[in-house]
PDB file of N, CA and C in Angstrom:
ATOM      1  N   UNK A   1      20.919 -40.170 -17.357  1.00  0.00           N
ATOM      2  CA  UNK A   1      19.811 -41.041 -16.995  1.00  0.00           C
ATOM      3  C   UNK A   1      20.317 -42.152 -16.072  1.00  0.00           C
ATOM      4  N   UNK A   2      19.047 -42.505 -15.128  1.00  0.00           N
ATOM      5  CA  UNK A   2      19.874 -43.631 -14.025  1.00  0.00           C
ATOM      6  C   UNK A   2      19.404 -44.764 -14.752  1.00  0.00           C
ATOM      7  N   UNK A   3      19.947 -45.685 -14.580  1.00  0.00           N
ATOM      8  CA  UNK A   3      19.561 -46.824 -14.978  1.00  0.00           C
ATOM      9  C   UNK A   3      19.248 -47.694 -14.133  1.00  0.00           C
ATOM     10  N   UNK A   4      18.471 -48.311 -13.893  1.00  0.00           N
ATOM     11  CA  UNK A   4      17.462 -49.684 -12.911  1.00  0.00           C
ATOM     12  C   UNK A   4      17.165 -50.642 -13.303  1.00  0.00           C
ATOM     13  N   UNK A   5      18.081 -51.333 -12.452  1.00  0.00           N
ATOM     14  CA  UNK A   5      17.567 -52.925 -12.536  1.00  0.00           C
ATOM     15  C   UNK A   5      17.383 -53.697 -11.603  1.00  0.00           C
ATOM     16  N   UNK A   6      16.755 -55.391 -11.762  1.00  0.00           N
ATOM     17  CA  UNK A   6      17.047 -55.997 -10.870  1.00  0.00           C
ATOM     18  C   UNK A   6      18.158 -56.588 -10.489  1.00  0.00           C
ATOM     19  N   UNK A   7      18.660 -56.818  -9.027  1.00  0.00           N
ATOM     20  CA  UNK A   7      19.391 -57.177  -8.399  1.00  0.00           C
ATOM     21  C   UNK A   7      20.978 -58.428  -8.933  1.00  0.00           C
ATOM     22  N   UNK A   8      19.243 -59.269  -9.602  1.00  0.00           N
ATOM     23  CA  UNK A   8      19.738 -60.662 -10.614  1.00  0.00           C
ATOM     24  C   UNK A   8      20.730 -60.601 -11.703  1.00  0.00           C
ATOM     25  N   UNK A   9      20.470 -59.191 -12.056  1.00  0.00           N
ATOM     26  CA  UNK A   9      20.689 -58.955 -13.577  1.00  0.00           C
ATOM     27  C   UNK A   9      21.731 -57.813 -13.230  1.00  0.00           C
ATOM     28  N   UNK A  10      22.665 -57.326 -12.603  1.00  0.00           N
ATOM     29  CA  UNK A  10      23.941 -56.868 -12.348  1.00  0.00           C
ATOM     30  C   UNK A  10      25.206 -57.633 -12.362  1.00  0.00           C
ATOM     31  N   UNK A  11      26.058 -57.024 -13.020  1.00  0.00           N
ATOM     32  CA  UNK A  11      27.397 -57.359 -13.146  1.00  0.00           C
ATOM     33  C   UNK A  11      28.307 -57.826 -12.344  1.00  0.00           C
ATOM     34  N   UNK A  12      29.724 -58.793 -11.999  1.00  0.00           N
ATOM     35  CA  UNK A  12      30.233 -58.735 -11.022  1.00  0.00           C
ATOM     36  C   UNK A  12      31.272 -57.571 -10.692  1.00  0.00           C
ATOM     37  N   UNK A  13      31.254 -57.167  -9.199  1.00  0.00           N
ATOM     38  CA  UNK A  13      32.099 -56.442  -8.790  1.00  0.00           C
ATOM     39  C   UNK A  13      31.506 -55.298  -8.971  1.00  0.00           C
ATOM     40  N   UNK A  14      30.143 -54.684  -9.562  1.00  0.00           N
ATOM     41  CA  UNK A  14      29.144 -53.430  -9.285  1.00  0.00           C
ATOM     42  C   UNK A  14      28.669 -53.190  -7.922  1.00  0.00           C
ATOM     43  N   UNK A  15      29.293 -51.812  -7.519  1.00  0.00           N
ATOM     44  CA  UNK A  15      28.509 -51.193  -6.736  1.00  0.00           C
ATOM     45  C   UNK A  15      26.974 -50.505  -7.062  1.00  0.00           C
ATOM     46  N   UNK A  16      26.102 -51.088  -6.103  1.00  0.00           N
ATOM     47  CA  UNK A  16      24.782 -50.625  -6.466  1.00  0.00           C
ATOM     48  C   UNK A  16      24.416 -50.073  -5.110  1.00  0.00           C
ATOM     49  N   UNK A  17      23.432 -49.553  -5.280  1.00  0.00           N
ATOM     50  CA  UNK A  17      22.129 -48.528  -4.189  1.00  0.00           C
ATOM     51  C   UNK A  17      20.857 -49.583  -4.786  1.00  0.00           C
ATOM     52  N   UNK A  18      20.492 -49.561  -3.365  1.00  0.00           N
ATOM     53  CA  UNK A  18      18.843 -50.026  -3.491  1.00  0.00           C
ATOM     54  C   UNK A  18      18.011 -49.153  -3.422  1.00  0.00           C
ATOM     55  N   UNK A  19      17.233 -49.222  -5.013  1.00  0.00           N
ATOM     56  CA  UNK A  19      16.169 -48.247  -4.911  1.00  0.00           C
ATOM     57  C   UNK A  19      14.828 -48.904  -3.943  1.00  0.00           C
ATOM     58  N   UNK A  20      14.483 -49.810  -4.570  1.00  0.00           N
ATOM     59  CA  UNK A  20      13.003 -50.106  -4.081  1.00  0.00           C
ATOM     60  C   UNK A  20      12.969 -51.358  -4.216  1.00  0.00           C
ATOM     61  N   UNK A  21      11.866 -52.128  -2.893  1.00  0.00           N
ATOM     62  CA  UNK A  21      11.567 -53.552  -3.021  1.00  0.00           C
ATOM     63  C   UNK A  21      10.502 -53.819  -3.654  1.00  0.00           C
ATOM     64  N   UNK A  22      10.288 -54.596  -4.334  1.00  0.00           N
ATOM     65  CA  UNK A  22       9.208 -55.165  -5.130  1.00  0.00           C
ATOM     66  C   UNK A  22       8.753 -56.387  -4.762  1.00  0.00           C
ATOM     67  N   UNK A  23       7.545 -56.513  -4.180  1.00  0.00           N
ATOM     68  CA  UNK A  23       6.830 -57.716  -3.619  1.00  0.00           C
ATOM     69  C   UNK A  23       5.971 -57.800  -2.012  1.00  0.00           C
ATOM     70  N   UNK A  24       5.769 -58.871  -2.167  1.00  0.00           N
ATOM     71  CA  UNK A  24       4.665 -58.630  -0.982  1.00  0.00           C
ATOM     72  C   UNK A  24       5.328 -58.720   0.893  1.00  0.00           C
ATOM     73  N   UNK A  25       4.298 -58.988   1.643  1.00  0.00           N
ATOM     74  CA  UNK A  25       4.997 -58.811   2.876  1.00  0.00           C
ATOM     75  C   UNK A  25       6.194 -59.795   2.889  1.00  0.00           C
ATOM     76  N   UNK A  26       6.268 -60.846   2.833  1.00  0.00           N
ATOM     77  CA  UNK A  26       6.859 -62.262   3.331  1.00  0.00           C
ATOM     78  C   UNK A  26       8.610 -61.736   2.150  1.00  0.00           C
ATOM     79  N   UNK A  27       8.287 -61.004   0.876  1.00  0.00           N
ATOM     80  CA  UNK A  27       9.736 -61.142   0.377  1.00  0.00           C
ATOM     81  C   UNK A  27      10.305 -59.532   1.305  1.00  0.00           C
ATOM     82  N   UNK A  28       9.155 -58.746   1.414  1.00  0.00           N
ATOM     83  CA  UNK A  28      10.133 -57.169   2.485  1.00  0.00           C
ATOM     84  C   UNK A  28      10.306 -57.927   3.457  1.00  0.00           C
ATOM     85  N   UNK A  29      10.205 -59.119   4.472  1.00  0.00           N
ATOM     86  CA  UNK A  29      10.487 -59.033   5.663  1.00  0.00           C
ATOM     87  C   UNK A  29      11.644 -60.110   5.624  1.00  0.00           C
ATOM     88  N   UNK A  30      11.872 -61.124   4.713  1.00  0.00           N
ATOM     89  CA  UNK A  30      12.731 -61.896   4.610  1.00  0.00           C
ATOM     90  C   UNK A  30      14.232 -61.017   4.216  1.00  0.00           C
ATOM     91  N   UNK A  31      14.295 -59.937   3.623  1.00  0.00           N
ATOM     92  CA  UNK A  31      14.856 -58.869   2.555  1.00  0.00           C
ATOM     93  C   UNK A  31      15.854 -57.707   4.246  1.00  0.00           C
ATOM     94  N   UNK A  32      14.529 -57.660   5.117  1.00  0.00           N
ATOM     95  CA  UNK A  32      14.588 -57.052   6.054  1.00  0.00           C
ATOM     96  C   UNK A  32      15.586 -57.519   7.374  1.00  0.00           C
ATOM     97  N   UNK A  33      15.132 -58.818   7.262  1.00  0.00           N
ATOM     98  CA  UNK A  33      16.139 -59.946   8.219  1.00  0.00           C
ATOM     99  C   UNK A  33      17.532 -59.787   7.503  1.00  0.00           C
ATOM    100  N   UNK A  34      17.481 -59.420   6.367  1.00  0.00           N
ATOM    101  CA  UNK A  34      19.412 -59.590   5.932  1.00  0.00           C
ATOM    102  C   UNK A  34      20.131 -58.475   5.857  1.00  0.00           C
ATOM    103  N   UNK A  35      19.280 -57.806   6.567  1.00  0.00           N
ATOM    104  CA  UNK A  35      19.740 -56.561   5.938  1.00  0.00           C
ATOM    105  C   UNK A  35      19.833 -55.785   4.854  1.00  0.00           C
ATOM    106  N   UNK A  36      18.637 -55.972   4.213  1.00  0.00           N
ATOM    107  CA  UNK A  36      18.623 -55.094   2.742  1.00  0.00           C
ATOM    108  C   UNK A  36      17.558 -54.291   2.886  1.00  0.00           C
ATOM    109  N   UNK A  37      17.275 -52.998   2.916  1.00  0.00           N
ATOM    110  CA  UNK A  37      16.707 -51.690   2.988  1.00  0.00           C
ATOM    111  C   UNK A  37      16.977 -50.508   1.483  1.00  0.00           C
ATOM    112  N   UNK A  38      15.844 -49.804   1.243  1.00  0.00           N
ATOM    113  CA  UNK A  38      15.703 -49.144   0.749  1.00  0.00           C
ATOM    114  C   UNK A  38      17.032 -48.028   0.660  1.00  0.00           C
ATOM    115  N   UNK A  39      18.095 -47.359  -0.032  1.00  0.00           N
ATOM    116  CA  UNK A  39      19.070 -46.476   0.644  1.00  0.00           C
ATOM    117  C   UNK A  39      20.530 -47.147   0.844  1.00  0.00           C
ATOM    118  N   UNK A  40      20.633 -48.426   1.113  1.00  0.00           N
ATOM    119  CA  UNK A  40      21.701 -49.412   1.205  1.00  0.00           C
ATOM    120  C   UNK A  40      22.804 -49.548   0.201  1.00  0.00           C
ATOM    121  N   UNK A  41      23.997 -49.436   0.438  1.00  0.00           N
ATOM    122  CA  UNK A  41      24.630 -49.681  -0.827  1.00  0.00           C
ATOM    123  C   UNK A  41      25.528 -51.098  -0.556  1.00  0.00           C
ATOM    124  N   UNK A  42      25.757 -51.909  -1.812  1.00  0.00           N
ATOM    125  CA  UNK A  42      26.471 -53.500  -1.819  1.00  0.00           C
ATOM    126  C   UNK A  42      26.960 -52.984  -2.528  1.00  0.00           C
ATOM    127  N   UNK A  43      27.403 -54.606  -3.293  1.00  0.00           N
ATOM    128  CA  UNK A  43      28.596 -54.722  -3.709  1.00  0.00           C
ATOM    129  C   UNK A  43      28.281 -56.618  -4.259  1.00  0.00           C
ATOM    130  N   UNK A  44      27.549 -56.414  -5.624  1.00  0.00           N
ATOM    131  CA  UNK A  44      27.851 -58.237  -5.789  1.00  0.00           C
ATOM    132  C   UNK A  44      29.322 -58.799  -6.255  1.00  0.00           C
ATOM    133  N   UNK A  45      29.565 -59.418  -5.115  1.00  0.00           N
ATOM    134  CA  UNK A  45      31.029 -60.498  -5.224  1.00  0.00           C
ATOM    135  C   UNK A  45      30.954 -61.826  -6.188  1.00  0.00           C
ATOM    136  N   UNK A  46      29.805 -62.156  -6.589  1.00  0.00           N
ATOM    137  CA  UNK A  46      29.743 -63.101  -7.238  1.00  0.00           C
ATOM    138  C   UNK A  46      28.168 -64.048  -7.469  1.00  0.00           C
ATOM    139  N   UNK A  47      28.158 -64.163  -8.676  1.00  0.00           N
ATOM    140  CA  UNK A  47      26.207 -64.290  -9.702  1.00  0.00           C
ATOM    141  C   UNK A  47      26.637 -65.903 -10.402  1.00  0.00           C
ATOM    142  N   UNK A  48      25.685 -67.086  -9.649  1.00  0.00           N
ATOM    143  CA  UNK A  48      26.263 -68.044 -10.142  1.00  0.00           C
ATOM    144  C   UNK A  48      25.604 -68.009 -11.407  1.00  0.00           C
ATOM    145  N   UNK A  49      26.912 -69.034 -12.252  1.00  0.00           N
ATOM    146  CA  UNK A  49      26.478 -68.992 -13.643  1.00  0.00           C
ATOM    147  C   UNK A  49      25.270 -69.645 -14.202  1.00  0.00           C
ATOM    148  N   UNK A  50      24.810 -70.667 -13.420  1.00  0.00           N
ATOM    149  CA  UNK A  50      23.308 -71.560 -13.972  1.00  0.00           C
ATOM    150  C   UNK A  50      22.253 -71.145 -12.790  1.00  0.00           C
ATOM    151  N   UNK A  51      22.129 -69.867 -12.707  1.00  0.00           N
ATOM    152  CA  UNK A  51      21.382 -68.913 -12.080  1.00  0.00           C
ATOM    153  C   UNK A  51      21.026 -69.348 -10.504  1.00  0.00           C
ATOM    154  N   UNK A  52      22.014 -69.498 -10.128  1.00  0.00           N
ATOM    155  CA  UNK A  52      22.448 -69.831  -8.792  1.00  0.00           C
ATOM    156  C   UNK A  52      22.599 -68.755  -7.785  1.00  0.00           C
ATOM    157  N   UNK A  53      22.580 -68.400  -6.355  1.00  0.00           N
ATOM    158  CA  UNK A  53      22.664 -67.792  -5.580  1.00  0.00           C
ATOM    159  C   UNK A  53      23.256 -66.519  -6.111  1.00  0.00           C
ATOM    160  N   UNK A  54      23.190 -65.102  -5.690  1.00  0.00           N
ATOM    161  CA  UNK A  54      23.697 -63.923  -5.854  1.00  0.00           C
ATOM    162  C   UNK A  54      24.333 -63.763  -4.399  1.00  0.00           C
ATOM    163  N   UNK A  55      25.530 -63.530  -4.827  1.00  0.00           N
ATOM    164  CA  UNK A  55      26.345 -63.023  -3.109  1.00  0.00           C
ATOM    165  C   UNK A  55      27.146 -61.532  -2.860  1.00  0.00           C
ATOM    166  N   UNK A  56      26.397 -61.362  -2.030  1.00  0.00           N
ATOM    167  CA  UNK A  56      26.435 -59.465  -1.679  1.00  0.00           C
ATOM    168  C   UNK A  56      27.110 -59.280  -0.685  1.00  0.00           C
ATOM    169  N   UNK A  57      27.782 -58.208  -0.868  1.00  0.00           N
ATOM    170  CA  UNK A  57      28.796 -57.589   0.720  1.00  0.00           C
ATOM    171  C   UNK A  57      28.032 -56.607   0.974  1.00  0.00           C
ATOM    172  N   UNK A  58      27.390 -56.783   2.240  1.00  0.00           N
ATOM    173  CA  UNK A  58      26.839 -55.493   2.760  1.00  0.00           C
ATOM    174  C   UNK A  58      26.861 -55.279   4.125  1.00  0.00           C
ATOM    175  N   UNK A  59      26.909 -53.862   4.682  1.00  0.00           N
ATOM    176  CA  UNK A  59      27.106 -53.822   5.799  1.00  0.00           C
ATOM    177  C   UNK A  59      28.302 -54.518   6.253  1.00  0.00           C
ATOM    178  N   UNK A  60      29.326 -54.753   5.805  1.00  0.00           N
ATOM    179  CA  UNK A  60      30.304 -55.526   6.293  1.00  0.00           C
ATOM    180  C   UNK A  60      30.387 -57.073   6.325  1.00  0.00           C
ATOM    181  N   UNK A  61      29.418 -57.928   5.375  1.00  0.00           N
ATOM    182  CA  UNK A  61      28.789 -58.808   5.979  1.00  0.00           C
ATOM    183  C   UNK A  61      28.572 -59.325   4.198  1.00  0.00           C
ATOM    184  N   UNK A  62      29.312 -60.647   3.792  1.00  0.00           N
ATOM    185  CA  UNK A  62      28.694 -61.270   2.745  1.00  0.00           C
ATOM    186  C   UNK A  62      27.203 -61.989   2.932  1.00  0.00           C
ATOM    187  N   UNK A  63      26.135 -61.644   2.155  1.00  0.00           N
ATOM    188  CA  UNK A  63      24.986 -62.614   1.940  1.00  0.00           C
ATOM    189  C   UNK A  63      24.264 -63.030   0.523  1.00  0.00           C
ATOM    190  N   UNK A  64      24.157 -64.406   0.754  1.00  0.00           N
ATOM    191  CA  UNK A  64      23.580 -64.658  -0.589  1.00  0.00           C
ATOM    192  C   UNK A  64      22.178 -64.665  -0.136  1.00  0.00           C
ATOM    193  N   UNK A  65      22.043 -64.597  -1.700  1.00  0.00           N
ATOM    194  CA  UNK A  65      20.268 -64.319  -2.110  1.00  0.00           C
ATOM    195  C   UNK A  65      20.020 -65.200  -3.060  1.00  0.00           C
ATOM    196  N   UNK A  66      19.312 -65.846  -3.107  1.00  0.00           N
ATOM    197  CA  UNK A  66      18.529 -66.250  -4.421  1.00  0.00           C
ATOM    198  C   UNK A  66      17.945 -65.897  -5.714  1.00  0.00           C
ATOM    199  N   UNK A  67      18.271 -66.412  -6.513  1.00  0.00           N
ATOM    200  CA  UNK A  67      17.806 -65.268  -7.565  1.00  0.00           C
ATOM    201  C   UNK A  67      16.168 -64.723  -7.813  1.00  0.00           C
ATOM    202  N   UNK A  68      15.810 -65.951  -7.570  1.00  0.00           N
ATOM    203  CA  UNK A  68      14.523 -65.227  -7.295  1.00  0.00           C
ATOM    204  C   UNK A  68      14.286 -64.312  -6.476  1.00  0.00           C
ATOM    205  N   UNK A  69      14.683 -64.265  -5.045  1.00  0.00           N
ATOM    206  CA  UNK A  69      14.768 -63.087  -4.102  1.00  0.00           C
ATOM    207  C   UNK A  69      15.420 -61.674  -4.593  1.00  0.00           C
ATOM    208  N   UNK A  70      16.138 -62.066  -5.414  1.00  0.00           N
ATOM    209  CA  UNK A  70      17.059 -61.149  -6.196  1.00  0.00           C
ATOM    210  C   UNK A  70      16.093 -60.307  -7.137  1.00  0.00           C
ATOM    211  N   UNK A  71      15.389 -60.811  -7.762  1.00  0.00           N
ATOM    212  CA  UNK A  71      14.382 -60.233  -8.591  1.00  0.00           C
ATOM    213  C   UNK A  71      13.715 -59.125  -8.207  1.00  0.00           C
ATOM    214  N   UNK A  72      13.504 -59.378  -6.596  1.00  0.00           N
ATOM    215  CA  UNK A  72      12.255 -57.947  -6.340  1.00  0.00           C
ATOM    216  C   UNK A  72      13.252 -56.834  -5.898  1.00  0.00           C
ATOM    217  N   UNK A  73      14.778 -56.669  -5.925  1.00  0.00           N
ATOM    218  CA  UNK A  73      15.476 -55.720  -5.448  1.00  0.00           C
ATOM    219  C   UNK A  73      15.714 -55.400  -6.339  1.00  0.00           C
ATOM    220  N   UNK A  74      15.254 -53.522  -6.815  1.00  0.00           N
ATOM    221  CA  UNK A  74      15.933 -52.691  -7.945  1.00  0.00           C
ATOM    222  C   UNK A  74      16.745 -51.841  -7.304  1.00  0.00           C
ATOM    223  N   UNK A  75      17.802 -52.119  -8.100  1.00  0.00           N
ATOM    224  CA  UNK A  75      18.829 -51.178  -7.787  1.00  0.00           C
ATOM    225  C   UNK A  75      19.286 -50.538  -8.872  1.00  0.00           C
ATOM    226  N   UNK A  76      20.141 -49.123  -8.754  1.00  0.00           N
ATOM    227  CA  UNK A  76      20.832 -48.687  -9.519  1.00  0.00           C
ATOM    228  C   UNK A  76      22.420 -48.665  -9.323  1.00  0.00           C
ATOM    229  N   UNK A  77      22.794 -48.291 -10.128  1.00  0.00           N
ATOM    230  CA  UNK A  77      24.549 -47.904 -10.074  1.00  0.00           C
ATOM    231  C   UNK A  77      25.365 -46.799  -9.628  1.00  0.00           C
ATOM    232  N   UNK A  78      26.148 -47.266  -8.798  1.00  0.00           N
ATOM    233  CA  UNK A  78      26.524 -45.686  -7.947  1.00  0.00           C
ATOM    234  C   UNK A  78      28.129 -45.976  -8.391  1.00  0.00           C
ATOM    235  N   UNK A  79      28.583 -44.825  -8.298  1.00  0.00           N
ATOM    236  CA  UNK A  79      30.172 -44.620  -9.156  1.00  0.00           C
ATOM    237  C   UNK A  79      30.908 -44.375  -7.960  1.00  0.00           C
TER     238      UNK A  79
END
């Protein structure tokens, strides 16, 4: 079974795949500007502890997210 979650709620140093965005136009197009797409695989480097920024390597390229922004990205776990 795959398991899915949000973005927020992953471990450090998990490789994930983005399944699907969740939310309206303004969070896909903000999501879209950073480079996060449906198919994508990261890598969170680091989930602050008093629910502070999420920071992703993707594409070659660290970006943080917010956790709230973090929320509408489900991802799963790729080995």
């Amino acid at each position: 079974m795959v398991m899915r979650q949000t973005l927020d709620r992953v471990a450090l140093s998990t490789r994930v795949e983005v399944v699907d965005i969740r939310g309206g136009w303004g969070v896909r197009q903000r999501l879209n500007q950073l480079g996060i797409h449906p198919g994508d695989h990261m890598m969170v480097k680091r989930s602050g502890i008093f629910h502070g920024p999420v920071l992703i390597a993707i594409h070659g390229c660290d970006v943080a997210i917010g956790r709230g922004m973090a929320r509408h990205v489900i991802v799963r776990e790729i080995t």
